[in-house]
N, C-alpha and C. Protein backbone atom coordinates (compact mmCIF):
# COMPACT_ATOMS: atom_id res chain seq x y z
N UNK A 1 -31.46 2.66 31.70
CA UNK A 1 -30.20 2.57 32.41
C UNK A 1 -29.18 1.89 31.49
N UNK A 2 -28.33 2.34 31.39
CA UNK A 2 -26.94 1.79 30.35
C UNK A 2 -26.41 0.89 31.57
N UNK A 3 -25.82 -0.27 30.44
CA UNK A 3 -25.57 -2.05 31.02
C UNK A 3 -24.35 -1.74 31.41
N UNK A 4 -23.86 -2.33 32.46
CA UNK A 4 -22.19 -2.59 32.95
C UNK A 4 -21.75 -2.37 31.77
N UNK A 5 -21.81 -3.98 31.33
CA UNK A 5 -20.96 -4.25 30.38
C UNK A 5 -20.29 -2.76 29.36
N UNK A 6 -21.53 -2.18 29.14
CA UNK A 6 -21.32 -1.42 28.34
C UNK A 6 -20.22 -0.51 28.88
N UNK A 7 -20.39 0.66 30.08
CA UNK A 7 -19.47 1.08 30.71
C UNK A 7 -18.53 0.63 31.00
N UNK A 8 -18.13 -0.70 31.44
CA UNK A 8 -17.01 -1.07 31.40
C UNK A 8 -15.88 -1.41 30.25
N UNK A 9 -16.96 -1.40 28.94
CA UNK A 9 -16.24 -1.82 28.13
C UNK A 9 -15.57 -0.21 27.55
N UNK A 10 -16.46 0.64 27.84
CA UNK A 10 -15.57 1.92 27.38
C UNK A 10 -14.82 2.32 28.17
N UNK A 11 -14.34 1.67 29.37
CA UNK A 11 -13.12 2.52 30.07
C UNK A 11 -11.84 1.66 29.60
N UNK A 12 -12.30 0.06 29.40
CA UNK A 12 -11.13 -0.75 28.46
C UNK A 12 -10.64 0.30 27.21
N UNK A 13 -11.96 0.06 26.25
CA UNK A 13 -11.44 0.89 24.98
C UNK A 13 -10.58 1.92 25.19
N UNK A 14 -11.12 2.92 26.19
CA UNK A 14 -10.43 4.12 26.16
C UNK A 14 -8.83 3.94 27.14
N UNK A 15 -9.01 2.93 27.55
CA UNK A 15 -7.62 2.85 28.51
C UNK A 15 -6.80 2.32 27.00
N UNK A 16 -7.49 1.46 26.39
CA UNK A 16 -6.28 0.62 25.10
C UNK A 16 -6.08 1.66 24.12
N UNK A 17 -5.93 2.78 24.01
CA UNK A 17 -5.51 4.12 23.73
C UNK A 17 -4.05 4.39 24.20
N UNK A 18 -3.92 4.32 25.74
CA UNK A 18 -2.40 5.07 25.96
C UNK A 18 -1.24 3.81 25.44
N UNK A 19 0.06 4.10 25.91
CA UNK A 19 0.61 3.28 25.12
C UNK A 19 1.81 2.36 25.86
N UNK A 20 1.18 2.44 27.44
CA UNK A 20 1.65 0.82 28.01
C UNK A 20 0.09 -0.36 27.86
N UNK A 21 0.80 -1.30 28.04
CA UNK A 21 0.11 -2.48 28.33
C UNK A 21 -1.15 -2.72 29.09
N UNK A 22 -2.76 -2.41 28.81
CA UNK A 22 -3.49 -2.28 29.92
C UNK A 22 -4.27 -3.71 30.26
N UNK A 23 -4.35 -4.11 31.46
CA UNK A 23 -5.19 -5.19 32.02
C UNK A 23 -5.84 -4.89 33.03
N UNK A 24 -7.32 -5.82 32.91
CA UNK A 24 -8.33 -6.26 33.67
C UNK A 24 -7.97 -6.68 34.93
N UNK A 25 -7.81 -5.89 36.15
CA UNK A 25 -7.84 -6.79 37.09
C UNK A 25 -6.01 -7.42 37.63
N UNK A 26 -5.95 -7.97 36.66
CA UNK A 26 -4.65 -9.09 37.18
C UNK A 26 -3.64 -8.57 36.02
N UNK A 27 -2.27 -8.46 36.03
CA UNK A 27 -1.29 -8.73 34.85
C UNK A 27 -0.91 -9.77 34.71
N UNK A 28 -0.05 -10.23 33.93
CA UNK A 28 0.62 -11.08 33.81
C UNK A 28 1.46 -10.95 34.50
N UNK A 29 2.34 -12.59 34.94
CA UNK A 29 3.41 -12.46 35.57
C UNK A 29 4.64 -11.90 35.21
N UNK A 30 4.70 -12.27 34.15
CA UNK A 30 5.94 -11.66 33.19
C UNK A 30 6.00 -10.39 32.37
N UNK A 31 4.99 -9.80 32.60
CA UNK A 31 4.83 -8.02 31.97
C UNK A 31 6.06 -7.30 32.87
N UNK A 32 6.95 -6.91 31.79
CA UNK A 32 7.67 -5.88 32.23
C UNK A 32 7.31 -4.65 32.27
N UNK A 33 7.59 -3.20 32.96
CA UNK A 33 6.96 -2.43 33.50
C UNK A 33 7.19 -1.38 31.90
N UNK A 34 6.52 -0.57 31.83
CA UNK A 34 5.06 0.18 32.37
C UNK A 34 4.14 -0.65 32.06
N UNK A 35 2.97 -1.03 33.32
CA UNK A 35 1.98 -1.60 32.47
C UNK A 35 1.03 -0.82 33.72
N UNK A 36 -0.31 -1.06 32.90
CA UNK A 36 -1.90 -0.76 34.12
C UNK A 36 -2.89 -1.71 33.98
N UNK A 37 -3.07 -1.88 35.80
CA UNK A 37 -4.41 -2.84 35.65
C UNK A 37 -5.59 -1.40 36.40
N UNK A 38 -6.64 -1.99 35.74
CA UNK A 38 -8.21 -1.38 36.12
C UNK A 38 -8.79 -2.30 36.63
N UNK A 39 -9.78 -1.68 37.57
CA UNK A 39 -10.48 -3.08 37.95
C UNK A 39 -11.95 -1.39 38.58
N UNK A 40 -12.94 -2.06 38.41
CA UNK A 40 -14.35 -1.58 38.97
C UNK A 40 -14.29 -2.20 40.29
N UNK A 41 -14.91 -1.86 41.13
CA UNK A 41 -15.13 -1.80 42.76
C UNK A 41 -16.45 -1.93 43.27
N UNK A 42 -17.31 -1.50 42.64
CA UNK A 42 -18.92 -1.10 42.95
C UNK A 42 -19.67 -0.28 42.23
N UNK A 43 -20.51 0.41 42.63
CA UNK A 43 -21.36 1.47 42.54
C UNK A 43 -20.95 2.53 43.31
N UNK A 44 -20.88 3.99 42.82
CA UNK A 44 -20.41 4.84 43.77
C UNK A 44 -21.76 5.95 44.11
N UNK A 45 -22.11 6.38 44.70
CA UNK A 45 -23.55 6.67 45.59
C UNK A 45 -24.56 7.75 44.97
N UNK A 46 -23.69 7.86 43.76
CA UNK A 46 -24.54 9.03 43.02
C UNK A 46 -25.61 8.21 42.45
N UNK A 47 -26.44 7.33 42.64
CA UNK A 47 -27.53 7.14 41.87
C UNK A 47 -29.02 7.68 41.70
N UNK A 48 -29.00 7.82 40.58
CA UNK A 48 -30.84 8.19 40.04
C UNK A 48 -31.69 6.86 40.02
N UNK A 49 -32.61 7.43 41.29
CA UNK A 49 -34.21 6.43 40.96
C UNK A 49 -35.32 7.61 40.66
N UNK A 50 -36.06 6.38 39.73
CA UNK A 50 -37.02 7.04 39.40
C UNK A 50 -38.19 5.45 39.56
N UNK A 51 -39.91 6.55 39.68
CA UNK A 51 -40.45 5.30 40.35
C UNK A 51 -39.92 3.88 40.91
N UNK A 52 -39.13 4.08 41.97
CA UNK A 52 -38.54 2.47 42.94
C UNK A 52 -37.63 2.26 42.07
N UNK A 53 -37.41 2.59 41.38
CA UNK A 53 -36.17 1.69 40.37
C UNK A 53 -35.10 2.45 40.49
N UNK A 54 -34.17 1.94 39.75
CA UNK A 54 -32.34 2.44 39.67
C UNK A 54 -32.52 2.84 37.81
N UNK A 55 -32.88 4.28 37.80
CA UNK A 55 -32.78 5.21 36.52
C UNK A 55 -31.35 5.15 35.76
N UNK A 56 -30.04 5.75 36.73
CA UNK A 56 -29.14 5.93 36.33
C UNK A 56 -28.10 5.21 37.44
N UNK A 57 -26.99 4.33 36.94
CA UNK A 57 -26.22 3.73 37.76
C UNK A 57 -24.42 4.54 37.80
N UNK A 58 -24.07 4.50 38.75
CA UNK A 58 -22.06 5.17 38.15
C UNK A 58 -21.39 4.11 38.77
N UNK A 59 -20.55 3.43 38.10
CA UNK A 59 -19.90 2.88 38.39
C UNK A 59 -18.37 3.56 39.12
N UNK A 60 -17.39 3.14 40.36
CA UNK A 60 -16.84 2.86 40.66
C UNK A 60 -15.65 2.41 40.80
N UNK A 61 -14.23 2.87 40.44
CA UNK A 61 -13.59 1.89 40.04
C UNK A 61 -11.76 2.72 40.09
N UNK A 62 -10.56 1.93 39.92
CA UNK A 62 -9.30 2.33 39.97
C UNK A 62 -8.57 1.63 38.78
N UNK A 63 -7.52 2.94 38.48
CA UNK A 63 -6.50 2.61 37.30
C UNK A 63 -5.34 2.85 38.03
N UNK A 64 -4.38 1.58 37.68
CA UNK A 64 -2.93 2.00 38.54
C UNK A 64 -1.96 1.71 37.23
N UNK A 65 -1.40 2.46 37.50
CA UNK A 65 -0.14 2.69 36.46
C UNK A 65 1.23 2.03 37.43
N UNK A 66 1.87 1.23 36.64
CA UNK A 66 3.03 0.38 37.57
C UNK A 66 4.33 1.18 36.28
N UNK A 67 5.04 1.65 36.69
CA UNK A 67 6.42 2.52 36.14
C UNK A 67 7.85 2.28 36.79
N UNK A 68 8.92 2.09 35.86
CA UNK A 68 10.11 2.34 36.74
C UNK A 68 10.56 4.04 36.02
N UNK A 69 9.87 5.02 35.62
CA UNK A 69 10.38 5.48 34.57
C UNK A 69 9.95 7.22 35.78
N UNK A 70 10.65 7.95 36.46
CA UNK A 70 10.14 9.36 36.46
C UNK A 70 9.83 9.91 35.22
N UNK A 71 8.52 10.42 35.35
CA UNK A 71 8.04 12.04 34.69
C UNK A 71 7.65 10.65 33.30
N UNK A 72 7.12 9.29 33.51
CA UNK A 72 6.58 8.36 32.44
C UNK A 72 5.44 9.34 31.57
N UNK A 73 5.76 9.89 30.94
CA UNK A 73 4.52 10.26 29.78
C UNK A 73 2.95 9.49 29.83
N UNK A 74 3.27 7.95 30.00
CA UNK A 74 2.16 7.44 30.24
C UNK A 74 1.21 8.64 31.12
N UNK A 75 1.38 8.53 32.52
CA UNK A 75 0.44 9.29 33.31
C UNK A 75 -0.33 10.47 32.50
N UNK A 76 0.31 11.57 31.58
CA UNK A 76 -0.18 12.00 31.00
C UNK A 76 -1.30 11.55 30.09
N UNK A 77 -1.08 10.41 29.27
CA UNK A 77 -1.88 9.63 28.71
C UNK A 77 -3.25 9.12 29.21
N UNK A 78 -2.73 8.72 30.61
CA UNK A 78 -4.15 8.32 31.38
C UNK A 78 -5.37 9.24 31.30
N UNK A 79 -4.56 10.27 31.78
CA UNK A 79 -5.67 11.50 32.15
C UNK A 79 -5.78 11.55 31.25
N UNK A 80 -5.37 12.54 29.89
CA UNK A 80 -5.78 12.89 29.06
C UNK A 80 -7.24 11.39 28.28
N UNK A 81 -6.92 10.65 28.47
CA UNK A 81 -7.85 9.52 28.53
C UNK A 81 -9.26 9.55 28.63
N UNK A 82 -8.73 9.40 30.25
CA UNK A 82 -10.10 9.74 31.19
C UNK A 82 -10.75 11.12 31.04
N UNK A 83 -10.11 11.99 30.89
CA UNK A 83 -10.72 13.43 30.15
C UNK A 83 -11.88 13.04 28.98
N UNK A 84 -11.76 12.18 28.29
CA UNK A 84 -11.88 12.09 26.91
C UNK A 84 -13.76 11.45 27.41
N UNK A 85 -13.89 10.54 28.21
CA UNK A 85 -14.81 10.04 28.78
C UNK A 85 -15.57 10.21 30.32
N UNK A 86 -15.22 10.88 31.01
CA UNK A 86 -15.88 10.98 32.17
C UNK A 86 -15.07 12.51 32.91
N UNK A 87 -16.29 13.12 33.91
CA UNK A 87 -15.66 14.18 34.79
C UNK A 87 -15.22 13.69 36.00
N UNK A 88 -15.62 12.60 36.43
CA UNK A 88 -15.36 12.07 38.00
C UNK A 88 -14.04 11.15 38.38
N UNK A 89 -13.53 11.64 38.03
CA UNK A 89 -11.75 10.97 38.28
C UNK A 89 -10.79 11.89 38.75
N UNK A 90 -10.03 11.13 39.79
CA UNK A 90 -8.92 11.96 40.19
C UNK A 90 -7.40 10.83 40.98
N UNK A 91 -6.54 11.90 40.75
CA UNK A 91 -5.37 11.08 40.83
C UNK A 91 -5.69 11.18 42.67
N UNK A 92 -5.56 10.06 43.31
CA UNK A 92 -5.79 9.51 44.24
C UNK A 92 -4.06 9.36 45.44
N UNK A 93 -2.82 8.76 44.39
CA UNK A 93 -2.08 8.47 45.48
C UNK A 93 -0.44 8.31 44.22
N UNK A 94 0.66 8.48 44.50
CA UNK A 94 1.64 8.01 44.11
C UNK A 94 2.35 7.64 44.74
N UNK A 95 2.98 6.40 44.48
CA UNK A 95 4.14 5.86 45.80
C UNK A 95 5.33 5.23 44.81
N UNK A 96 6.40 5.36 45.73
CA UNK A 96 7.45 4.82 45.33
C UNK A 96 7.62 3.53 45.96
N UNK A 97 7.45 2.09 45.29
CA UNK A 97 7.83 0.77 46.04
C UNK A 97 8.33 0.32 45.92
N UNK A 98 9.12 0.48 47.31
CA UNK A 98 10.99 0.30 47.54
C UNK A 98 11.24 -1.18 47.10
N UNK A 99 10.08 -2.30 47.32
CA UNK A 99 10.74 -3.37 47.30
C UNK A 99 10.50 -3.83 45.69
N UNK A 100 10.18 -3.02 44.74
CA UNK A 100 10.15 -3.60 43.49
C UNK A 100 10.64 -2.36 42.48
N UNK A 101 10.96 -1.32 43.14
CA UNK A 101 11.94 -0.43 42.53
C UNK A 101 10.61 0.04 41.70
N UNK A 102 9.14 0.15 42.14
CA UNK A 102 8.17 0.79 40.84
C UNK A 102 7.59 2.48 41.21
N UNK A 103 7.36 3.22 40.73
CA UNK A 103 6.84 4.11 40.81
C UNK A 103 5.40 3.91 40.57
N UNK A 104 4.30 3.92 41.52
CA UNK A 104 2.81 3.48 41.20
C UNK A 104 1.71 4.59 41.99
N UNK A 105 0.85 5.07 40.22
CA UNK A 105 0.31 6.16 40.05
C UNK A 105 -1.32 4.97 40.50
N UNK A 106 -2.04 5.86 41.34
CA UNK A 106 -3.47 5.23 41.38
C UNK A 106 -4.56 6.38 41.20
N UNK A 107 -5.34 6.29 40.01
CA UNK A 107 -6.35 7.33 39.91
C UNK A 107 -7.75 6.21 40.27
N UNK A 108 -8.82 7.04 40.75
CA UNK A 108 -10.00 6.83 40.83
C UNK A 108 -10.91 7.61 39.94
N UNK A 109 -11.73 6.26 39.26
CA UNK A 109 -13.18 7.04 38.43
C UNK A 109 -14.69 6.58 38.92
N UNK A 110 -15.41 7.69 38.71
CA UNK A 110 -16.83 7.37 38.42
C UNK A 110 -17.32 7.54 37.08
N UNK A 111 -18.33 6.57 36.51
CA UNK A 111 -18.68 6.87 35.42
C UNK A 111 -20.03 6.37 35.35
């Protein structure tokens, strides 16, 4: 079975590819926009056992893109990204939030 760590560390790598600002979880307070946080969630239910054990694990997890920018190239970037490493992702939701003037893209992955 391949370690968290490990998976998680390749959706960092491959997120520090596009070319806003990406963070773990939390931003900074003072990041001006475009930036993305990722954060893992769980386990998502596809798992392989083999004799009682956990064979193969998928992790779980969301990338949000924070933009003031229509038609941001970034988004392109994402995907093309996530293409690069996993089939189980999909753009999930876009909203416009009125009270911070952001345009915010949320995809979901399994990996």
């Amino acid at each position: 079975m391949k370690s968290i760590s490990e998976q998680l560390k390749k959706i960092r790598d491959t997120l520090g590819t596009v070319s806003a600002p990406v963070y773990h979880y939390k931003r900074p307070n003072n990041q001006k926009p475009s930036w993305i946080v990722w954060q893992e969630d769980g386990s998502s239910t596809d798992m392989l056992w083999a004799n009682n054990r956990m064979a193969e694990q998928q992790l779980h997890g969301t990338i949000d893109l924070y933009t003031l920018n229509e038609f941001d190239p970034v988004m392109d970037e994402v995907q093309t990204a996530l293409n690069s490493i996993m089939k189980g992702w999909s753009l999930q939701s876009v909203e416009y939030e009125d009270e911070t003037n952001l345009i915010h893209y949320e995809w979901e992955w399994s990996l």
